[in-house]
PDB file of N, CA and C in Angstrom:
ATOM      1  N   UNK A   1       0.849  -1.181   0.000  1.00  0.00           N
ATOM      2  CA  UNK A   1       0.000   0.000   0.000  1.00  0.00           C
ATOM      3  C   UNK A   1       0.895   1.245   0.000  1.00  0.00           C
ATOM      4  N   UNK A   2       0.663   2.466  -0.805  1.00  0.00           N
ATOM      5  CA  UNK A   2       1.251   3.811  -0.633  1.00  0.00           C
ATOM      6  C   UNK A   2       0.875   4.633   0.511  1.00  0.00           C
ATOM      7  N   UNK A   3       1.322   5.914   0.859  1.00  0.00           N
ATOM      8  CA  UNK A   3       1.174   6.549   1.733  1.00  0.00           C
ATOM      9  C   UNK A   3      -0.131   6.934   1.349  1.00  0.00           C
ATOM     10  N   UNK A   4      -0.485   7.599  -0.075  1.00  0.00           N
ATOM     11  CA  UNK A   4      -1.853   8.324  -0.757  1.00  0.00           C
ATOM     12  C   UNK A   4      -3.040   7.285  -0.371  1.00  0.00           C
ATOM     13  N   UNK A   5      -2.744   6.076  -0.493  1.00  0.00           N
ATOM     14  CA  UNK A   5      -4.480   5.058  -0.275  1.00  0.00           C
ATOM     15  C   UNK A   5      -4.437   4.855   1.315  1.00  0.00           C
ATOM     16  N   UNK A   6      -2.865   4.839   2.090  1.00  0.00           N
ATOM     17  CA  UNK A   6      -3.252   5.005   3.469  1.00  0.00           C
ATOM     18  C   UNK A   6      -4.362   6.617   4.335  1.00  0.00           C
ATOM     19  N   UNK A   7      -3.942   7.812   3.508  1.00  0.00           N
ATOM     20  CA  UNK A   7      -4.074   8.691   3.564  1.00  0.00           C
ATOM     21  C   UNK A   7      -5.786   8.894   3.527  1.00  0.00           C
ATOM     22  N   UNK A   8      -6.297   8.531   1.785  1.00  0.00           N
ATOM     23  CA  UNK A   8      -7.691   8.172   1.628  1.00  0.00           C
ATOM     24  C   UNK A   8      -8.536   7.264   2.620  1.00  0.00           C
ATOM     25  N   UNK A   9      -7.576   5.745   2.688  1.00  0.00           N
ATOM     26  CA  UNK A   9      -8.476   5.185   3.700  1.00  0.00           C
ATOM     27  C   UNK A   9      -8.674   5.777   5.214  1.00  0.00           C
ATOM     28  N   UNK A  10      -7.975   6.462   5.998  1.00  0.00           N
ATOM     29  CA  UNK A  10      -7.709   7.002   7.369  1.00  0.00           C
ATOM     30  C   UNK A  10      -9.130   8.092   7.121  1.00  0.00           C
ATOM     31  N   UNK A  11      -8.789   9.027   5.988  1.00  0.00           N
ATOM     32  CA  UNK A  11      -9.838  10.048   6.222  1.00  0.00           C
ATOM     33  C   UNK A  11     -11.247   9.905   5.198  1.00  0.00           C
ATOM     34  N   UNK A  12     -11.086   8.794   5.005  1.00  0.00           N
ATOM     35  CA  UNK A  12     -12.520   8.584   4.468  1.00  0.00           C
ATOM     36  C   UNK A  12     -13.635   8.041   5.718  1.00  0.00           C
ATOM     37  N   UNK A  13     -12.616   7.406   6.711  1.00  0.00           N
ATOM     38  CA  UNK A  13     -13.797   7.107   8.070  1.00  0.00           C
ATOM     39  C   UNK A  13     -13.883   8.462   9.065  1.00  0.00           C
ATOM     40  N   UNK A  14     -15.022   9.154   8.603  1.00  0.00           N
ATOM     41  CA  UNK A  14     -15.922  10.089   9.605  1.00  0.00           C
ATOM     42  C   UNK A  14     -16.734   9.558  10.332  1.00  0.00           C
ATOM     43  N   UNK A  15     -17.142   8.472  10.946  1.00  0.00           N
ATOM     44  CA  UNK A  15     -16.962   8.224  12.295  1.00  0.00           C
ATOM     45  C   UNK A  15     -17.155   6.714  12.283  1.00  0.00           C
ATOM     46  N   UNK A  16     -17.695   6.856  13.382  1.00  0.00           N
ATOM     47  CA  UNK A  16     -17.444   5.208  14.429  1.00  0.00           C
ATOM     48  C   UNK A  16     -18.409   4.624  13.898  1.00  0.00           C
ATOM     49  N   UNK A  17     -18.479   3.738  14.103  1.00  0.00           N
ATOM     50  CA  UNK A  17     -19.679   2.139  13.819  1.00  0.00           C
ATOM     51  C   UNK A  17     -20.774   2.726  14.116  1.00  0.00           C
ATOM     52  N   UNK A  18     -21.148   3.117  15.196  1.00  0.00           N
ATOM     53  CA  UNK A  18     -22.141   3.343  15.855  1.00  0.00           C
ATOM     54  C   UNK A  18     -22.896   4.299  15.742  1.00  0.00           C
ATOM     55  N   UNK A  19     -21.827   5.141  15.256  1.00  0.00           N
ATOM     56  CA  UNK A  19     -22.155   7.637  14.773  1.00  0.00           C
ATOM     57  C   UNK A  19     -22.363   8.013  15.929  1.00  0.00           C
ATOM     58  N   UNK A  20     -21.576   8.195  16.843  1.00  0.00           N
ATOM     59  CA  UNK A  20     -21.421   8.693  18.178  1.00  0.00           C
ATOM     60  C   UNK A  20     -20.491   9.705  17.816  1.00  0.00           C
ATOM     61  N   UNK A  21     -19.060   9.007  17.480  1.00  0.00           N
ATOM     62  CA  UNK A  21     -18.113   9.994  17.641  1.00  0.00           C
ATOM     63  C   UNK A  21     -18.054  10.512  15.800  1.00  0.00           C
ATOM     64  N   UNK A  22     -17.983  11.698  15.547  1.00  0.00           N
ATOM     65  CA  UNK A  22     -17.677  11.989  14.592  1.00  0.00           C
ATOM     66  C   UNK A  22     -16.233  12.307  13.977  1.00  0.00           C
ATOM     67  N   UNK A  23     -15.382  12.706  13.156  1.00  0.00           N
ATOM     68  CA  UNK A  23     -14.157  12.625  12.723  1.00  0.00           C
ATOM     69  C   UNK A  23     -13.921  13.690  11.947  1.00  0.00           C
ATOM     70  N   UNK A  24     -13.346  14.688  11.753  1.00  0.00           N
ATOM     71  CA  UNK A  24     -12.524  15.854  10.945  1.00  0.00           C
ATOM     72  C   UNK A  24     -11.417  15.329  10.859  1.00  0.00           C
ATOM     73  N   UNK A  25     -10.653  15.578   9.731  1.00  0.00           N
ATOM     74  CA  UNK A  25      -9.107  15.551   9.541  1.00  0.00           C
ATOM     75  C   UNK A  25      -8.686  16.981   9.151  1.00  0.00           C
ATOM     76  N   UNK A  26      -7.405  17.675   9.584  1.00  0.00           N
ATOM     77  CA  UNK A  26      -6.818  18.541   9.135  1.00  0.00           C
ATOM     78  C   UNK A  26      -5.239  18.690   8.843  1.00  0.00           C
ATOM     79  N   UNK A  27      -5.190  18.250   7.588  1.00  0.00           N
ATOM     80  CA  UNK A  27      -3.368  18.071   7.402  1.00  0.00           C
ATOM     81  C   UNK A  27      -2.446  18.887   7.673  1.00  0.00           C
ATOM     82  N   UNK A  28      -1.412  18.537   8.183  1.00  0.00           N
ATOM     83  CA  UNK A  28      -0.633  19.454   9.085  1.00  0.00           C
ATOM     84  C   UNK A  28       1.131  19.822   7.867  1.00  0.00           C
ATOM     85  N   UNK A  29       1.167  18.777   7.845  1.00  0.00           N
ATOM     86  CA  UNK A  29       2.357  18.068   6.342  1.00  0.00           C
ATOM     87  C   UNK A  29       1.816  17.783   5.672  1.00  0.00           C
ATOM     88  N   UNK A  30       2.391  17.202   4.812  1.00  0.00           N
ATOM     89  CA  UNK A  30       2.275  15.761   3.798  1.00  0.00           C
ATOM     90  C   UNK A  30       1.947  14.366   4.301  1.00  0.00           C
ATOM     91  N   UNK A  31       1.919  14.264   5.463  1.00  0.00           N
ATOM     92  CA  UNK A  31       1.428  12.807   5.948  1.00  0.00           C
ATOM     93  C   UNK A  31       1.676  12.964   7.598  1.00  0.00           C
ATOM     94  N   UNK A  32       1.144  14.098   7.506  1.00  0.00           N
ATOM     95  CA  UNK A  32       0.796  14.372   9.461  1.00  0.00           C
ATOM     96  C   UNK A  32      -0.706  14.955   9.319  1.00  0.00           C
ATOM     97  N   UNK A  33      -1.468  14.567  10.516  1.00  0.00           N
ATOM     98  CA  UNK A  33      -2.934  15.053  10.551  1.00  0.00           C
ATOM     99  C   UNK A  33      -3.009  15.376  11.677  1.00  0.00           C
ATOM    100  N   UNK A  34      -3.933  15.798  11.572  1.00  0.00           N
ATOM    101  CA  UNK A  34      -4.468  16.477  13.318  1.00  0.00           C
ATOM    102  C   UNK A  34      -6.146  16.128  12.898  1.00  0.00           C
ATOM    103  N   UNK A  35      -6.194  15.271  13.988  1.00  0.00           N
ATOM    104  CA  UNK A  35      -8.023  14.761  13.336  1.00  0.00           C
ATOM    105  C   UNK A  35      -8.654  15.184  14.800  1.00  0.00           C
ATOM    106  N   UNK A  36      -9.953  15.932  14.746  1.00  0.00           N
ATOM    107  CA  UNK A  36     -10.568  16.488  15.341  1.00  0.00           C
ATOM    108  C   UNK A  36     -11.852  15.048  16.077  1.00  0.00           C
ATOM    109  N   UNK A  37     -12.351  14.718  16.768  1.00  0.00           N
ATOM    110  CA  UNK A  37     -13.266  13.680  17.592  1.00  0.00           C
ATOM    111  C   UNK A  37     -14.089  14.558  18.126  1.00  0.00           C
ATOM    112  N   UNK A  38     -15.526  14.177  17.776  1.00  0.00           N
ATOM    113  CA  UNK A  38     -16.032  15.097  18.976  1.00  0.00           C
ATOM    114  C   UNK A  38     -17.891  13.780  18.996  1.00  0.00           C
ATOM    115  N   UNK A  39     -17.549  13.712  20.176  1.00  0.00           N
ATOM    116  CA  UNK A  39     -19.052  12.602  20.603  1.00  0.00           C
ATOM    117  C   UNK A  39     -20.226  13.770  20.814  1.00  0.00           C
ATOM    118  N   UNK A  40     -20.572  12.981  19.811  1.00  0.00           N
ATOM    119  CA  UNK A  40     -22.192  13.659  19.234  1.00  0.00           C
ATOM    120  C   UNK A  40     -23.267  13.511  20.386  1.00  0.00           C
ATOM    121  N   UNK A  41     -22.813  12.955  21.259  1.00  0.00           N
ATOM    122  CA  UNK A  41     -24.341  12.965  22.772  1.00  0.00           C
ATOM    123  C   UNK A  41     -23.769  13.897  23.543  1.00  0.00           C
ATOM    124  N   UNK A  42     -22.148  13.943  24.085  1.00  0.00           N
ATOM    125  CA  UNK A  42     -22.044  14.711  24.860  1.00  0.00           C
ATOM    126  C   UNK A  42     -21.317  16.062  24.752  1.00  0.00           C
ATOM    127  N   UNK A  43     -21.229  16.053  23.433  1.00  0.00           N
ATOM    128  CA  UNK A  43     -20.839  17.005  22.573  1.00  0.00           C
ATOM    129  C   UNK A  43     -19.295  17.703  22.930  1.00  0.00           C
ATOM    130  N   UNK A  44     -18.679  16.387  23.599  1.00  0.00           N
ATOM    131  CA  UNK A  44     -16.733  17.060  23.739  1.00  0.00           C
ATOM    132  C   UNK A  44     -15.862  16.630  22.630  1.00  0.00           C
ATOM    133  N   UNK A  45     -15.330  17.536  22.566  1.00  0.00           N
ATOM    134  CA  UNK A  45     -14.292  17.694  21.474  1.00  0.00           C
ATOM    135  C   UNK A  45     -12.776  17.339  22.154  1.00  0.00           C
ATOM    136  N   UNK A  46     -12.306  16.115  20.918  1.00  0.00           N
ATOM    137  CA  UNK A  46     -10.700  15.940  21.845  1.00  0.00           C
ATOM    138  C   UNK A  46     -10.024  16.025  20.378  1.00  0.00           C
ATOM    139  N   UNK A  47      -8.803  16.297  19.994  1.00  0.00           N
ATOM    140  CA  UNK A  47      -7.968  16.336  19.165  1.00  0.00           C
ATOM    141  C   UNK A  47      -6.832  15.139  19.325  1.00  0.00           C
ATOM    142  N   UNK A  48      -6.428  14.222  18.139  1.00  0.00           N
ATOM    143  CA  UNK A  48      -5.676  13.356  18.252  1.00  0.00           C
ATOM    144  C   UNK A  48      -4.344  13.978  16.782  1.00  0.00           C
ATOM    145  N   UNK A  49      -3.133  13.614  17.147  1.00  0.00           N
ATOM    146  CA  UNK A  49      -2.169  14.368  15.725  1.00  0.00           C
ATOM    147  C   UNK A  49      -1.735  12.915  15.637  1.00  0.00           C
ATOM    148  N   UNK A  50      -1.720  12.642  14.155  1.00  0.00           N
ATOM    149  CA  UNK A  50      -1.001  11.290  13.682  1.00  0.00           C
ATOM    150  C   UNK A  50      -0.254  11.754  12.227  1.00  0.00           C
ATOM    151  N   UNK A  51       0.478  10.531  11.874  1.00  0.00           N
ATOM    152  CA  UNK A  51       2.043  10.676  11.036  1.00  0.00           C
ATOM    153  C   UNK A  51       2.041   9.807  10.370  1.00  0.00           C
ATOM    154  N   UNK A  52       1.611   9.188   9.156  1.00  0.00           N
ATOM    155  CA  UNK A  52       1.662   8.099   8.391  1.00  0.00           C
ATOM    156  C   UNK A  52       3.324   7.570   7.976  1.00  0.00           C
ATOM    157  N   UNK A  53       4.092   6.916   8.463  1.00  0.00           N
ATOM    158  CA  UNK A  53       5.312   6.673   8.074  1.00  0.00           C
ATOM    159  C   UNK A  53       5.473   5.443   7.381  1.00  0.00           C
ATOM    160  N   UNK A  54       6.072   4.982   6.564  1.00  0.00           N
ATOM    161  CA  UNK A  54       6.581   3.517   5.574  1.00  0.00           C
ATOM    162  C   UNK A  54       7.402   3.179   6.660  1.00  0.00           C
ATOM    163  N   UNK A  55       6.940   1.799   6.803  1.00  0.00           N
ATOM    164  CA  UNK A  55       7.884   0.300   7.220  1.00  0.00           C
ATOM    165  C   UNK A  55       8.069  -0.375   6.539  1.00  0.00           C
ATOM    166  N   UNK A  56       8.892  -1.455   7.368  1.00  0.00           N
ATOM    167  CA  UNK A  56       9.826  -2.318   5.813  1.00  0.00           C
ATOM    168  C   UNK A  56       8.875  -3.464   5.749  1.00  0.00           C
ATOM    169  N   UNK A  57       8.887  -3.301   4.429  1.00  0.00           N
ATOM    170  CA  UNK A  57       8.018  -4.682   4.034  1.00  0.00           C
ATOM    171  C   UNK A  57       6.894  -3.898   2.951  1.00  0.00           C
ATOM    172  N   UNK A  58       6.941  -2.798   2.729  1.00  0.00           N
ATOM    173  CA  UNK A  58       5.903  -2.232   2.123  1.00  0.00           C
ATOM    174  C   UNK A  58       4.838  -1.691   3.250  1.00  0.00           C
ATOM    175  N   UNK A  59       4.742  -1.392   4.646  1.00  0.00           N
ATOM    176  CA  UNK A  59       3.700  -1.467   5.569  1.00  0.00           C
ATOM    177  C   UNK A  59       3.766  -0.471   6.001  1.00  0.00           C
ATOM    178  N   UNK A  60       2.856   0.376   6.327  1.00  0.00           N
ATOM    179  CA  UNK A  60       2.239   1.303   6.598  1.00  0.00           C
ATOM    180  C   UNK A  60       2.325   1.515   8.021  1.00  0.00           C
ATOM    181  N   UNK A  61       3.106   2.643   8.821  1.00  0.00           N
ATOM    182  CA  UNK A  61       3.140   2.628  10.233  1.00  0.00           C
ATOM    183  C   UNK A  61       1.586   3.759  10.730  1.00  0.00           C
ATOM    184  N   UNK A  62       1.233   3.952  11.835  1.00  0.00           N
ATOM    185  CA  UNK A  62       0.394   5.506  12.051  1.00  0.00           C
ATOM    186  C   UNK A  62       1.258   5.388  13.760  1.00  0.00           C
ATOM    187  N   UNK A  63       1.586   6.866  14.051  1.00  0.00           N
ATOM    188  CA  UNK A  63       2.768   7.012  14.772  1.00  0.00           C
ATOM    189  C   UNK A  63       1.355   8.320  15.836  1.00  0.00           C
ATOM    190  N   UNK A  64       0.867   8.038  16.675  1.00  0.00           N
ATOM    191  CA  UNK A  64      -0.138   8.781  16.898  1.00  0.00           C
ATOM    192  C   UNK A  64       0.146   9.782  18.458  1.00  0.00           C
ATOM    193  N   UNK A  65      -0.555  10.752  18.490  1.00  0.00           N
ATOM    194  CA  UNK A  65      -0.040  11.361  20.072  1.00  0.00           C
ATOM    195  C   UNK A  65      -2.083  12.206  20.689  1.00  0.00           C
ATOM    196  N   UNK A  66      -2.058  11.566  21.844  1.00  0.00           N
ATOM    197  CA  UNK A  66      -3.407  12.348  22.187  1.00  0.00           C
ATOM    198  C   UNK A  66      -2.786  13.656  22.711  1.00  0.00           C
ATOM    199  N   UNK A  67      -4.388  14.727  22.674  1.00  0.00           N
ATOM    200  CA  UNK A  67      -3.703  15.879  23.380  1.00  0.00           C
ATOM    201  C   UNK A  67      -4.584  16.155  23.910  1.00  0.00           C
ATOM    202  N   UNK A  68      -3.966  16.037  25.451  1.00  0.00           N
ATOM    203  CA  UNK A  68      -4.826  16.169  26.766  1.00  0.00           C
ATOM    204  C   UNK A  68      -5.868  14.849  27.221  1.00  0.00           C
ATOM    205  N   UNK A  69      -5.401  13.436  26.197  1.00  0.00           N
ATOM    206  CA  UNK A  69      -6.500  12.784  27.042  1.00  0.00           C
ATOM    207  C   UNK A  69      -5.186  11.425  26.759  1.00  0.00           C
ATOM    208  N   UNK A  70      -5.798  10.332  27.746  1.00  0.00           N
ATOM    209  CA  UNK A  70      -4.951   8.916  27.298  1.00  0.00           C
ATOM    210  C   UNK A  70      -5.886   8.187  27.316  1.00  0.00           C
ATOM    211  N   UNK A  71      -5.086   6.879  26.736  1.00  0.00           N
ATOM    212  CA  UNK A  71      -6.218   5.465  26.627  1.00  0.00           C
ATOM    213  C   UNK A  71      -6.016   4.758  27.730  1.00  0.00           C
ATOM    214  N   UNK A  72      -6.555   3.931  28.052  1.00  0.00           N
ATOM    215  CA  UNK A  72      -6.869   2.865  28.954  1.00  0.00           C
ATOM    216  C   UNK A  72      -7.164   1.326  28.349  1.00  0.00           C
ATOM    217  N   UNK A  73      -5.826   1.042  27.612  1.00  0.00           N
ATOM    218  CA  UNK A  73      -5.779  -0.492  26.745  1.00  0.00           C
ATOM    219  C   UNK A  73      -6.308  -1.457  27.833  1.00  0.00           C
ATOM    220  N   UNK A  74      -6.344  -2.736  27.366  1.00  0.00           N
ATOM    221  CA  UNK A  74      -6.671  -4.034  28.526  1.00  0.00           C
ATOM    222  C   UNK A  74      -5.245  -3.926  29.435  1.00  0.00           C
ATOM    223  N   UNK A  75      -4.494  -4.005  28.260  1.00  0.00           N
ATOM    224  CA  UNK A  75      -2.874  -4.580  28.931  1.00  0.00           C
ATOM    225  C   UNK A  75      -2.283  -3.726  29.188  1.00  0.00           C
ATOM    226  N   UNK A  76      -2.585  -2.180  28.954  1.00  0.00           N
ATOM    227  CA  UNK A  76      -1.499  -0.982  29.016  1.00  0.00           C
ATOM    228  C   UNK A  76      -1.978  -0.364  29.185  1.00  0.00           C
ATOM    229  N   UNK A  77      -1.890   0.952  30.318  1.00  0.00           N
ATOM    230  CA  UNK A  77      -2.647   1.820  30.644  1.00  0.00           C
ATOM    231  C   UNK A  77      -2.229   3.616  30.388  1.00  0.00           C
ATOM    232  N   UNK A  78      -3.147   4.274  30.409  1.00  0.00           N
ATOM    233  CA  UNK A  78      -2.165   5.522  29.981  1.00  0.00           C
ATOM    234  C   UNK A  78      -1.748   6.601  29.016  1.00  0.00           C
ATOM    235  N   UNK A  79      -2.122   5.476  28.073  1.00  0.00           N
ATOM    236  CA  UNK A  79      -1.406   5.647  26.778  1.00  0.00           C
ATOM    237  C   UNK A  79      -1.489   6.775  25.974  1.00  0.00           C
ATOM    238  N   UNK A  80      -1.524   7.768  26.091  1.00  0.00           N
ATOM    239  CA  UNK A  80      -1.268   8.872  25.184  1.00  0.00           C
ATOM    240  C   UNK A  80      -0.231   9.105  23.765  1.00  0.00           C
ATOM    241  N   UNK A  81       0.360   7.948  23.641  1.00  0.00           N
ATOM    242  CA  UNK A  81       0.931   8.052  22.574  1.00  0.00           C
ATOM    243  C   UNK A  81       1.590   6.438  21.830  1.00  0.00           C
ATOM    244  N   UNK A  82       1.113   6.072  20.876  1.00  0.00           N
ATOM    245  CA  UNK A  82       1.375   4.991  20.418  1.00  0.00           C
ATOM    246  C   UNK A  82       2.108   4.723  19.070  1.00  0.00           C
ATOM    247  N   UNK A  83       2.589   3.687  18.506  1.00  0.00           N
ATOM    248  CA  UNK A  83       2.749   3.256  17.214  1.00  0.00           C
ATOM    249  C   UNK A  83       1.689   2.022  16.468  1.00  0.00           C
ATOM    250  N   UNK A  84       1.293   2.406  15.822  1.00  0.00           N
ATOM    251  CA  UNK A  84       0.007   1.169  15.087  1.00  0.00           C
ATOM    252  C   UNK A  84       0.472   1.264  13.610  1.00  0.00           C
ATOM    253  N   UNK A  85       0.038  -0.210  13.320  1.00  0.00           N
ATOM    254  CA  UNK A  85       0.094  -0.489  11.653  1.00  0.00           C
ATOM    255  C   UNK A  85      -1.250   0.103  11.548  1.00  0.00           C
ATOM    256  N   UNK A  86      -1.591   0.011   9.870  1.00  0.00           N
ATOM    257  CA  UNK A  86      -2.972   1.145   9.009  1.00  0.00           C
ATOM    258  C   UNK A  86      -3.739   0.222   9.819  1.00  0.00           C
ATOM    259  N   UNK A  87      -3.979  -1.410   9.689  1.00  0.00           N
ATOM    260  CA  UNK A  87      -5.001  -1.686   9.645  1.00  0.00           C
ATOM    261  C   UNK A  87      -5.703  -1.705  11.437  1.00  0.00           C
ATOM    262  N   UNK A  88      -4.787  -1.369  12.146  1.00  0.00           N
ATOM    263  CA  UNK A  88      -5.276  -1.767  13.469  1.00  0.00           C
ATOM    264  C   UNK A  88      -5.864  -0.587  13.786  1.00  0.00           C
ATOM    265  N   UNK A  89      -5.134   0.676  13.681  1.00  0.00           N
ATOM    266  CA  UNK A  89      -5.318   2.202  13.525  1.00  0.00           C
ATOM    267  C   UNK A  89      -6.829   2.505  12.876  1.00  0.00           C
ATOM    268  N   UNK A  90      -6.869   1.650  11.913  1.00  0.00           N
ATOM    269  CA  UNK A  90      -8.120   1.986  10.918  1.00  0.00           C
ATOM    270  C   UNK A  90      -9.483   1.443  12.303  1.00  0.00           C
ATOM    271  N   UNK A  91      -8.929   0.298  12.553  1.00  0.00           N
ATOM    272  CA  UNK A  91     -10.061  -0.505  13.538  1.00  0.00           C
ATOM    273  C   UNK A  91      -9.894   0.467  14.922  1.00  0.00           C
ATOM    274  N   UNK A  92      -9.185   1.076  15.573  1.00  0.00           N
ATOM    275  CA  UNK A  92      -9.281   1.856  16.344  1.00  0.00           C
ATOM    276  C   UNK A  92     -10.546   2.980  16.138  1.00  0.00           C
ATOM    277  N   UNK A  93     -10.176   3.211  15.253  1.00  0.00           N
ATOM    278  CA  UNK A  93     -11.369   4.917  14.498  1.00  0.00           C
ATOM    279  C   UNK A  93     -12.550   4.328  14.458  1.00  0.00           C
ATOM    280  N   UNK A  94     -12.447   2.737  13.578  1.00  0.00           N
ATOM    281  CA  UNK A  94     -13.962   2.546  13.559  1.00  0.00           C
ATOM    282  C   UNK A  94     -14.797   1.617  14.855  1.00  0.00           C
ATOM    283  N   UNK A  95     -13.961   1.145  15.741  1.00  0.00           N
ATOM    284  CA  UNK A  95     -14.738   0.258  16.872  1.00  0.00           C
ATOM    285  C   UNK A  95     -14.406   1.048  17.909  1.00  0.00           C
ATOM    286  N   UNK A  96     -12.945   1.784  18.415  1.00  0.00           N
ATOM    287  CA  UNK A  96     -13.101   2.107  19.594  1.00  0.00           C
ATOM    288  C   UNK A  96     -12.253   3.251  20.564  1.00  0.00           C
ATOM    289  N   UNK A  97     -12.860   4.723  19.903  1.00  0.00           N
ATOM    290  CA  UNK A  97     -12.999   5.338  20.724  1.00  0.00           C
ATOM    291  C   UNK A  97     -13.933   5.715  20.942  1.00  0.00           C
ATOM    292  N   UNK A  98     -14.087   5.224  22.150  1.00  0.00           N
ATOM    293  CA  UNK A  98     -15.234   5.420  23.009  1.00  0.00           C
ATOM    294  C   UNK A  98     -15.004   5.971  24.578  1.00  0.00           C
ATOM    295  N   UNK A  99     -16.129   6.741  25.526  1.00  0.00           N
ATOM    296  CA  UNK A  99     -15.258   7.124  27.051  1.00  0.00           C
ATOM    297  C   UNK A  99     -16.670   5.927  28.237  1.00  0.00           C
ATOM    298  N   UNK A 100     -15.874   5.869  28.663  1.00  0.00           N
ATOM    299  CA  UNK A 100     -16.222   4.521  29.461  1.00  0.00           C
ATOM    300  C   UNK A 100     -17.723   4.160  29.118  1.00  0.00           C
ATOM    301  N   UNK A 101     -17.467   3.013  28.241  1.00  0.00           N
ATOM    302  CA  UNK A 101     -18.671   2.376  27.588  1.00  0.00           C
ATOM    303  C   UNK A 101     -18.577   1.476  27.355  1.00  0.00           C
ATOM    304  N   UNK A 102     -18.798   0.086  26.767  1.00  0.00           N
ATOM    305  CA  UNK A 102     -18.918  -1.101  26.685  1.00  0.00           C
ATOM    306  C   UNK A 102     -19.205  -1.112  24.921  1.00  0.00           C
ATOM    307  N   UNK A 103     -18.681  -1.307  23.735  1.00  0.00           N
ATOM    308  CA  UNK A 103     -19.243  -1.709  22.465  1.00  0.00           C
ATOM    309  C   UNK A 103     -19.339  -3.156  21.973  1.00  0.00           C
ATOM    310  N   UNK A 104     -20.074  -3.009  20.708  1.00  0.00           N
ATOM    311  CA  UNK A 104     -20.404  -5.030  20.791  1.00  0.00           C
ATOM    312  C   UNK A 104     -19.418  -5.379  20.802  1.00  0.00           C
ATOM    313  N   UNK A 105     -17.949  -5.445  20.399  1.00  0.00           N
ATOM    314  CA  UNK A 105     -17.001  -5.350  20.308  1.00  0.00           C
ATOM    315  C   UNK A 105     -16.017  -5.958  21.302  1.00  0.00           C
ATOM    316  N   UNK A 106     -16.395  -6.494  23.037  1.00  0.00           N
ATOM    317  CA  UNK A 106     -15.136  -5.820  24.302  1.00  0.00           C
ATOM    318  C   UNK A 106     -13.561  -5.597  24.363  1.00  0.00           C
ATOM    319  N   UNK A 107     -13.209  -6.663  23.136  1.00  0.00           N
ATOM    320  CA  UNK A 107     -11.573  -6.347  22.908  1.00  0.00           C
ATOM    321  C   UNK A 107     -11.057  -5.258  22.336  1.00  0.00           C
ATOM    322  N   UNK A 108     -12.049  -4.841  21.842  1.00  0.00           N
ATOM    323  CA  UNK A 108     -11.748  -3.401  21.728  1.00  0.00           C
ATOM    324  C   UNK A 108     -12.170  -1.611  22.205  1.00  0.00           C
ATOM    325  N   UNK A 109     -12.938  -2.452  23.219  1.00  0.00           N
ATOM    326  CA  UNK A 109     -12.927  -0.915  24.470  1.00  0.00           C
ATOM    327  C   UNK A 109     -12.146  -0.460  24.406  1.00  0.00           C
ATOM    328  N   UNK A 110     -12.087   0.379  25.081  1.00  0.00           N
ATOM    329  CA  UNK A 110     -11.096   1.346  25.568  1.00  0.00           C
ATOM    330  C   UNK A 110     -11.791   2.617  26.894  1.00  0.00           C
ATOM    331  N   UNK A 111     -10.792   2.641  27.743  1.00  0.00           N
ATOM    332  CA  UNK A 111     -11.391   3.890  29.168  1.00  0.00           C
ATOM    333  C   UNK A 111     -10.783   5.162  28.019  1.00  0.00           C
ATOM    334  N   UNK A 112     -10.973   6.008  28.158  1.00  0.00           N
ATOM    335  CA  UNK A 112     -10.677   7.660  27.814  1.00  0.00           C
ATOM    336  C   UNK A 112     -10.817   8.010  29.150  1.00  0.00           C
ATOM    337  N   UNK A 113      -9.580   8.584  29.630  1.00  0.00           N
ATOM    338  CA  UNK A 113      -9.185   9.323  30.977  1.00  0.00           C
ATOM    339  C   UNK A 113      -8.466  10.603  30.184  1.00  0.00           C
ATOM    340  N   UNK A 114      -8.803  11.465  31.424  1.00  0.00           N
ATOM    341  CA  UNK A 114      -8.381  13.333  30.784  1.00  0.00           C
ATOM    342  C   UNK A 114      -7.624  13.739  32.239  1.00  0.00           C
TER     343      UNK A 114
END
């Protein structure tokens, strides 16, 4: 995959499974974003900045940083800043950010702490 169809696929998902959280992208570079989140019930807005970088093998890295909030993985807690391949990244956007909720989903919850 190129950086351009990683690029299309990332910002073609405006929001979640569910249409809770909605999605803006705003390019910062050439393959840095600053994507805007904002949950449509309780109407907060959080900003996430990500970096599409090439790995070896042809693979697609997303190099991501929250601002002002972290995740709450099963196994890792905290997390305000990660490395993900496209496709896990992609499944992040569409199953799970969510702030303490349960989706059909559970392996892919996630707590949102601020």
């Amino acid at each position: 995959m190129t950086i351009n169809k990683a690029k299309t696929l990332i910002t073609s998902i405006d929001n979640n499974l569910d249409g809770r959280m909605k999605y803006t992208y705003d390019l910062i570079k050439p393959d840095s974003f600053r994507m805007k989140m904002q949950d449509c019930v309780s109407g907060t807005i959080r900003y996430l900045s990500f970096e599409l970088k090439m790995a070896p093998g042809k693979f697609i890295n997303v190099e991501f940083a929250c601002d002002g909030f972290s995740f709450n993985f099963p196994l890792k807690k905290n997390v305000s800043a990660m490395i993900f391949n496209l496709n896990d990244f992609t499944l992040l956007l569409t199953y799970g950010i969510k702030v303490n909720e349960n989706s059909s989903n559970p392996e892919l919850d996630l707590d949102v702490e601020f």
